[in-house]
Protein backbone atom coordinates (compact mmCIF):
# COMPACT_ATOMS: atom_id res chain seq x y z
CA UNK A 1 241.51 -22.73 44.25
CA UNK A 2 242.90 -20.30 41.72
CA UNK A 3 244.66 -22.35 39.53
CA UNK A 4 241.97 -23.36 36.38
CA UNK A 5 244.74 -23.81 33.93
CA UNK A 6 244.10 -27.03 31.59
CA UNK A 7 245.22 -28.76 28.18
CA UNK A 8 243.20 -28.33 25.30
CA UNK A 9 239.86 -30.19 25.38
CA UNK A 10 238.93 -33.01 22.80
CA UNK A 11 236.09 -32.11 20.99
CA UNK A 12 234.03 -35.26 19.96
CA UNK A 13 230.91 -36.35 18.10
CA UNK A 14 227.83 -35.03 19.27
CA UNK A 15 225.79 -37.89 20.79
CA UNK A 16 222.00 -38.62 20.25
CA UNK A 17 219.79 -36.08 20.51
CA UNK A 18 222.27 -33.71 22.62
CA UNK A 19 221.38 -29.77 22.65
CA UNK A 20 224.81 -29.37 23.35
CA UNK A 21 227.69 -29.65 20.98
CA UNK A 22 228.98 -32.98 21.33
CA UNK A 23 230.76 -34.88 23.77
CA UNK A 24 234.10 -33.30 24.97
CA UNK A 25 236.60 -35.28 26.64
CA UNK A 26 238.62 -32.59 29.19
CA UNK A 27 241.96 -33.85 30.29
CA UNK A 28 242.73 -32.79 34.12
CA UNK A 29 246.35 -31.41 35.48
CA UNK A 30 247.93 -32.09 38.32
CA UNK A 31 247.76 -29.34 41.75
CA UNK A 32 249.37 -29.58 44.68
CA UNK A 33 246.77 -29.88 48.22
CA UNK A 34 248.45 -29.09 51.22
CA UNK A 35 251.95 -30.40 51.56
CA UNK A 36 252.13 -34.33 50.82
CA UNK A 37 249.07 -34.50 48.30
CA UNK A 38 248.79 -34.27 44.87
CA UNK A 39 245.47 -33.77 42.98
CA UNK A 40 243.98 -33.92 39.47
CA UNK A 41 241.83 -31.35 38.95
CA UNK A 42 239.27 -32.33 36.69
CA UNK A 43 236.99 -28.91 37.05
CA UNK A 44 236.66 -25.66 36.54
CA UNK A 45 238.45 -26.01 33.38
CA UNK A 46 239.02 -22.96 30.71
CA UNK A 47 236.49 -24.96 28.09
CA UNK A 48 234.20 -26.21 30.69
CA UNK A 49 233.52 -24.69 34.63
CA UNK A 50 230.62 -26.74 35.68
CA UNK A 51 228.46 -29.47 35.47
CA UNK A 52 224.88 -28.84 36.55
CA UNK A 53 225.78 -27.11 39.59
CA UNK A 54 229.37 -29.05 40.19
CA UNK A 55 231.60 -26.31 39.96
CA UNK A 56 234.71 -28.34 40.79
CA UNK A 57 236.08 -32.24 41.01
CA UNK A 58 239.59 -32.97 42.26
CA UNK A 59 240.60 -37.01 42.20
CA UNK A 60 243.29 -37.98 44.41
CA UNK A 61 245.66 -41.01 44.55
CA UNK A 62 245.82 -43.78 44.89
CA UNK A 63 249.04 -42.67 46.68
CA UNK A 64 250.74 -44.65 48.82
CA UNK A 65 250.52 -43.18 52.52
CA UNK A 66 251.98 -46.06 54.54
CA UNK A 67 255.40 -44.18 55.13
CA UNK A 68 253.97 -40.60 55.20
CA UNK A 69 251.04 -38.63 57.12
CA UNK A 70 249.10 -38.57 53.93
CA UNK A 71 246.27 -35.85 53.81
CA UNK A 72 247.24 -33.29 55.81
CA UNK A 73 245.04 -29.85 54.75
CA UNK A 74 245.07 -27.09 57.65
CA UNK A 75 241.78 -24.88 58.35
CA UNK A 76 241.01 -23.07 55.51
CA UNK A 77 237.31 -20.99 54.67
CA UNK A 78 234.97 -21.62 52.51
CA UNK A 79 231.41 -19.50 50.87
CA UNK A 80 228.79 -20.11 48.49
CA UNK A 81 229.40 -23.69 48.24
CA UNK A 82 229.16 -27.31 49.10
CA UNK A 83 231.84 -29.92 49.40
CA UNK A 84 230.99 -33.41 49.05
CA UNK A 85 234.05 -35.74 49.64
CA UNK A 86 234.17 -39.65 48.90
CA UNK A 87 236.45 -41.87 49.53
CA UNK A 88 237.59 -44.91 47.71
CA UNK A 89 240.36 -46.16 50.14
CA UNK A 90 241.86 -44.53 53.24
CA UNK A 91 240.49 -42.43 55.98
CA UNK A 92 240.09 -38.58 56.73
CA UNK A 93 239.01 -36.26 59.69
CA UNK A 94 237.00 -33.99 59.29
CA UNK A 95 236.95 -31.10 61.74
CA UNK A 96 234.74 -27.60 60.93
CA UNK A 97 234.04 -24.38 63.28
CA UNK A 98 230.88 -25.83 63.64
CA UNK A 99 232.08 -28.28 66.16
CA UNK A 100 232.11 -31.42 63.92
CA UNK A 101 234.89 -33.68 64.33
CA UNK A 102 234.00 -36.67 62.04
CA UNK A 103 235.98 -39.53 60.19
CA UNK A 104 235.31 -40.43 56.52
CA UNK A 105 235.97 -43.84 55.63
CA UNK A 106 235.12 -45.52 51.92
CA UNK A 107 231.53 -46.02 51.18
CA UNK A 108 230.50 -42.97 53.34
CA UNK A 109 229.74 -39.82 52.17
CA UNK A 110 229.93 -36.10 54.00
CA UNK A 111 228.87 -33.15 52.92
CA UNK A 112 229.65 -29.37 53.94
CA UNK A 113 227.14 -26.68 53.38
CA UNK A 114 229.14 -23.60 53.44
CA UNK A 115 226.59 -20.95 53.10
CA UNK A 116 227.86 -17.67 54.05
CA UNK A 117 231.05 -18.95 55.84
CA UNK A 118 232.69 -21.58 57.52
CA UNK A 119 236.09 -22.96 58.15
CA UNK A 120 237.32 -27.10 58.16
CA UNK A 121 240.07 -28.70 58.20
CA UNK A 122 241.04 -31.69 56.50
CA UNK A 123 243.67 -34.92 57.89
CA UNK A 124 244.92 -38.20 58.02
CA UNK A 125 244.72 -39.87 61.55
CA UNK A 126 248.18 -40.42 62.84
CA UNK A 127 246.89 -44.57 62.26
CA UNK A 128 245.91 -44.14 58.75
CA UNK A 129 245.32 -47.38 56.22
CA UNK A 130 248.28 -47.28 53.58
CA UNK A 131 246.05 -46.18 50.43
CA UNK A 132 244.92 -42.41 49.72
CA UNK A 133 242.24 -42.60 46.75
CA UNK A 134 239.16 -40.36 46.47
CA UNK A 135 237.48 -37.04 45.56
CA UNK A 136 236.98 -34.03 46.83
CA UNK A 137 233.77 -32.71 45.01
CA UNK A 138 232.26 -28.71 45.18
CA UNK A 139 228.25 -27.48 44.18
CA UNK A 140 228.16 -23.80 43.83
CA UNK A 141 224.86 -22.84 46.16
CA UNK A 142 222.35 -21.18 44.20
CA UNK A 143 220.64 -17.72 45.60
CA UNK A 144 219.44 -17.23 48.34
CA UNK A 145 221.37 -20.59 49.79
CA UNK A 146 224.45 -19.69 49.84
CA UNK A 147 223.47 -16.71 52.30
CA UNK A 148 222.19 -19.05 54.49
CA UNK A 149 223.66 -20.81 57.61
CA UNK A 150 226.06 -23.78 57.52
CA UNK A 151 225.85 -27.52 58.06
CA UNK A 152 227.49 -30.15 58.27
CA UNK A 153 226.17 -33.84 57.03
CA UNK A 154 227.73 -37.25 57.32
CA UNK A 155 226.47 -40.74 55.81
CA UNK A 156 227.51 -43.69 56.92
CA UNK A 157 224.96 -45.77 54.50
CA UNK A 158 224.07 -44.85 50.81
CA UNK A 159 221.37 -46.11 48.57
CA UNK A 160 222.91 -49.15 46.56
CA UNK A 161 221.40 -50.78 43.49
CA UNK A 162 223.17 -53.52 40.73
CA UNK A 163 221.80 -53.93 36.82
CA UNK A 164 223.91 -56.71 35.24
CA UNK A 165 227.73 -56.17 35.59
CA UNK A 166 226.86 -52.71 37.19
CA UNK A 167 226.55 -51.52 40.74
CA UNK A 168 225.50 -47.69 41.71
CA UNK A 169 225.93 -46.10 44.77
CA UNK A 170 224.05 -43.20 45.10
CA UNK A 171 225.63 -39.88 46.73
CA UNK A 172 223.16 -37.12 46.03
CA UNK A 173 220.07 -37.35 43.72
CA UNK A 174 217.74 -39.81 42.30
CA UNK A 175 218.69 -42.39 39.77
CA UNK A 176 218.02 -45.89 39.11
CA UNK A 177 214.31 -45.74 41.67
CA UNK A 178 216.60 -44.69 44.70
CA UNK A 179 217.11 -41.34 46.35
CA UNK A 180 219.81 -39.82 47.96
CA UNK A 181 219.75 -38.59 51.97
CA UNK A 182 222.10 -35.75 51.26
CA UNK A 183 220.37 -32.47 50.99
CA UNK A 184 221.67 -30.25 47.96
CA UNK A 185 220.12 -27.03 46.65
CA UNK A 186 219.35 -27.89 42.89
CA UNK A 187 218.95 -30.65 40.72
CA UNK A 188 221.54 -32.61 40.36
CA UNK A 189 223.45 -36.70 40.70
CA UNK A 190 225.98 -37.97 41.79
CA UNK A 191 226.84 -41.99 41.76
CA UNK A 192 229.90 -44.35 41.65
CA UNK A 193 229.38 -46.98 39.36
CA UNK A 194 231.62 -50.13 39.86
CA UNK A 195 232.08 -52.54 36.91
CA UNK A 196 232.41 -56.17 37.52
CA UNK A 197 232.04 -57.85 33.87
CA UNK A 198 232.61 -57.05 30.49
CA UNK A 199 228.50 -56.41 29.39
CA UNK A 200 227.60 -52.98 28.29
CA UNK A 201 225.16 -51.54 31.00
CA UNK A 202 222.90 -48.87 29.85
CA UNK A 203 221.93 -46.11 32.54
CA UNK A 204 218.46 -43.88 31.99
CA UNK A 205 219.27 -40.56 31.54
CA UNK A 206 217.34 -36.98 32.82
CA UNK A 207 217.16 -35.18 29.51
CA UNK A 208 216.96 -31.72 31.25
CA UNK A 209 220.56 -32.56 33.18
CA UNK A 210 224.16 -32.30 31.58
CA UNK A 211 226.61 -35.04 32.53
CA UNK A 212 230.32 -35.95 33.08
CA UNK A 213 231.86 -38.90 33.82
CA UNK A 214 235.29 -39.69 35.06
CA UNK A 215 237.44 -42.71 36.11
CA UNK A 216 238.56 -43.48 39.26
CA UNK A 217 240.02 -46.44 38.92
CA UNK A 218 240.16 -48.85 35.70
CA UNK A 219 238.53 -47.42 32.22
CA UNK A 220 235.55 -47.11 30.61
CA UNK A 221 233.63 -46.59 27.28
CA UNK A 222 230.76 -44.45 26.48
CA UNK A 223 229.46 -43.71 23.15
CA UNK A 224 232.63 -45.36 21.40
CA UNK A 225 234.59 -43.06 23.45
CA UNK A 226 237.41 -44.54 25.75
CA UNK A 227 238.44 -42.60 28.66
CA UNK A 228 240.55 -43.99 31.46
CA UNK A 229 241.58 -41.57 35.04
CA UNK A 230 243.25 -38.11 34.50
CA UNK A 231 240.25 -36.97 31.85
CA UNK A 232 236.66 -35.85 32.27
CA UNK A 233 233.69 -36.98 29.71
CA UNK A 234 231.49 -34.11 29.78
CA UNK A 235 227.63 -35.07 27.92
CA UNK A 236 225.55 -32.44 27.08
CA UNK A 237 221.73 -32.10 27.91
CA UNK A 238 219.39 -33.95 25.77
CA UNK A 239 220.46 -37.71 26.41
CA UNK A 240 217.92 -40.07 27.37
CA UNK A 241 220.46 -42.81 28.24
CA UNK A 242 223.77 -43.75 28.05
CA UNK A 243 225.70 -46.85 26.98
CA UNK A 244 228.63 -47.95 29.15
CA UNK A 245 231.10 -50.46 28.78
CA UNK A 246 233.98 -50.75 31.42
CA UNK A 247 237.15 -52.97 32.53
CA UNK A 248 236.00 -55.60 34.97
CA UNK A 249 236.95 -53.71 38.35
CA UNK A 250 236.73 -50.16 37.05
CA UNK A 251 235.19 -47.59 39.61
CA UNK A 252 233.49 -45.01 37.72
CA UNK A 253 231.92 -41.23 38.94
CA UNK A 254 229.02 -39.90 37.10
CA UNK A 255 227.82 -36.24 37.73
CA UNK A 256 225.41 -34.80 36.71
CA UNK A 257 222.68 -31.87 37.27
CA UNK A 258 220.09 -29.09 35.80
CA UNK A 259 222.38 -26.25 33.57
CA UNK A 260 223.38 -23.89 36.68
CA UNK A 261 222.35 -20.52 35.02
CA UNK A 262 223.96 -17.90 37.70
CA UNK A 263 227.35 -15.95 37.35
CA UNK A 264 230.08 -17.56 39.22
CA UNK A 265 233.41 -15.52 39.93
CA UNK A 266 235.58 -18.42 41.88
CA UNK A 267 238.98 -17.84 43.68
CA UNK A 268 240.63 -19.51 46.12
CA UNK A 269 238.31 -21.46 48.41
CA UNK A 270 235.28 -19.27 47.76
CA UNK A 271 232.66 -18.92 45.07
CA UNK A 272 230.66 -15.56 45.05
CA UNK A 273 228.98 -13.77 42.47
CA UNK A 274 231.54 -10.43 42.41
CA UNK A 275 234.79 -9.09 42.79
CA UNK A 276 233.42 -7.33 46.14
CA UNK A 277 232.01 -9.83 47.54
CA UNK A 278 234.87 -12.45 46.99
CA UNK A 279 237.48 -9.64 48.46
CA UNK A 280 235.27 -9.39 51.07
CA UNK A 281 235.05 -12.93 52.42
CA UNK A 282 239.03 -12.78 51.79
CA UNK A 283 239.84 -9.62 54.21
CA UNK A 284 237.30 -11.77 56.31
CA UNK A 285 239.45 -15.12 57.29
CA UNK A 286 242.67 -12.82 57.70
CA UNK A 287 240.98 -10.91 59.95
CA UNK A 288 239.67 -13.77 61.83
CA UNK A 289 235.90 -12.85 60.91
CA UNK A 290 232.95 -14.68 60.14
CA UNK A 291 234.48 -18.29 59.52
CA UNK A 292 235.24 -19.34 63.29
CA UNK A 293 237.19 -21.54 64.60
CA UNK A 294 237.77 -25.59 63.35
CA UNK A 295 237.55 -27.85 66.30
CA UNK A 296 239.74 -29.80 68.23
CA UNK A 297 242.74 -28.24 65.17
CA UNK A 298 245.30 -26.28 66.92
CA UNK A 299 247.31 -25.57 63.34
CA UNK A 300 247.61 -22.07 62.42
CA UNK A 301 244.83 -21.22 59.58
CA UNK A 302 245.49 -21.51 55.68
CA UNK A 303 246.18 -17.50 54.65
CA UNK A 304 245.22 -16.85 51.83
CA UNK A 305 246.69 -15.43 48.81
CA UNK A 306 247.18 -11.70 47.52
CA UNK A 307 243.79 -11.03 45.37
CA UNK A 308 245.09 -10.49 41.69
CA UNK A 309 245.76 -7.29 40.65
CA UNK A 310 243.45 -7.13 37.57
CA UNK A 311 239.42 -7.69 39.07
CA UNK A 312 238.00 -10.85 39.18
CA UNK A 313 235.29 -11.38 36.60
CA UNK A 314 232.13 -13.30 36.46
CA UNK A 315 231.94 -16.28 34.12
CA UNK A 316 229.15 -18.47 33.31
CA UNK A 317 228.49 -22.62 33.12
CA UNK A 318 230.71 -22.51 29.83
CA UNK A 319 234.05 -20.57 30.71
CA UNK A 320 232.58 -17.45 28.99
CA UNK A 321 233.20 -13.68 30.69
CA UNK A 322 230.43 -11.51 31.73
CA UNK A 323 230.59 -8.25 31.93
């Protein structure tokens, strides 16, 4: 996870009442994930490295899998995190060195609590449907969470609830008078919202949470801004509601969470709060430390790559360096 490069970001008109400057439409770029998927990675971007507390959003697909294995992600660590994965069409296993060996199929939600270490692997059954479309979502754990233990959640039924020409399904949070059964550590939302007519919808807002919104399928319009998949619409704080209009059939993620106010330094698959403690949790997996081993996954572990020369720095919620 150390590629954060990005195109410019499009700098928009600041929306009512936002504390933040503006709205600011991110395009993503494409990353390879293991050796027959490719992702868009959506976040951390150079303008832009989280969203409340979601530190990163890769969208995959929809790829056709029918001739191929399709995800196929060997064991690979992971700190100071969560991972929240949802799936649109298609199926993945789950398997961690907790013991879990768990499929994901679309409209359920699992979520991996890293903490201070664990390892999971991530494939397509060998009978796989012949559409690959989802996300693979990260929350940076706040302190003293992410020194904590690991877990592992999965959720076969989400809170569901339709206004108009919208439906919401509810990963993690509260919104709309439902509440999530996914634990997280800080404030935050996460919902798709699924379009099936052309009337705007409006959506009640938190004004103490920042936003972003992508596409998953379809396009959408918020604000008079258009924004179809391949971009995220980040909203700064300070928005009581929102205005959406979207293509009848357009499946839409909205994120969203408190300003996450701690120092992140993020490489690879881990997110720590130092160059020590990163290189650390590196020389770790390679020598078989700490992470354990994935269940029931008999492929050799994910090593991971030479630390960069130059020391990994800190940065905060906006892309900024700290000393």
């Amino acid at each position: 996870m150390d590629r954060t490069e990005s195109l410019p970001a499009q700098t928009l008109p600041p929306g009512v009442g936002s504390t933040d400057p503006g709205s600011v439409l991110l395009p993503g770029h494409d990353v390879p994930l293991g050796r027959y998927t490719t992702v868009r990675r959506l976040l951390p971007q150079r303008q832009r490295r989280l969203v409340g507390a979601w530190c990163f959003v890769d969208h995959f697909g929809p790829d056709d899998v029918a001739e191929r294995p399709g995800m196929e992600v060997p064991p690979h660590p992971h700190t100071g995190l969560q991972t929240v994965t949802w799936l649109l069409d298609g199926e993945i296993l789950h398997r961690d060195s907790l013991g879990n060996v768990q499929p994901i199929r679309p409209g359920q939600l699992n979520v991996m609590t890293s903490g201070h270490g664990i390892a999971h692997s991530e494939r397509s059954p060998l009978v796989h449907p012949p559409v690959m479309h989802g996300v693979q979502l990260w929350v940076a754990l706040p302190d003293p969470a992410r020194a904590g233990a690991a877990d592992f959640a999965h959720h076969a039924e989400l809170p569901r609830w339709r206004d108009g020409d919208l439906a919401g399904t509810l990963l993690v949070g509260e919104m709309a008078g439902e509440r999530s059964p996914a634990v997280v550590h800080t404030p935050l939302v996460g919902a798709q919202l699924e379009v099936s007519g052309p009337a705007p919808a409006t959506l009640p807002l938190r004004r103490d949470f920042e936003y972003g919104l992508l596409a998953m399928s379809g396009s959408a319009e918020v604000d008079g801004v258009a924004f179809a998949p391949g971009a995220l619409l980040y909203l700064g704080a300070g928005r009581e509601s929102l205005t959406l209009r979207g293509a009848p059939g357009s499946r839409l993620l909205l994120l969203g969470g408190t300003p996450f106010e701690e120092p992140l330094v993020m490489w690879w698959n881990f997110v720590g709060r130092s160059h020590e403690e990163v290189a650390a949790a590196r020389e770790d997996w390679m020598a078989g430390r700490r992470f354990g081993t994935v269940a029931d996954d008999a492929a050799p572990p994910l090593p991971a790559p030479a630390l960069p020369t130059t020391r990994l720095k800190a940065r905060d919620r906006r892309g900024g360096t700290l000393a």
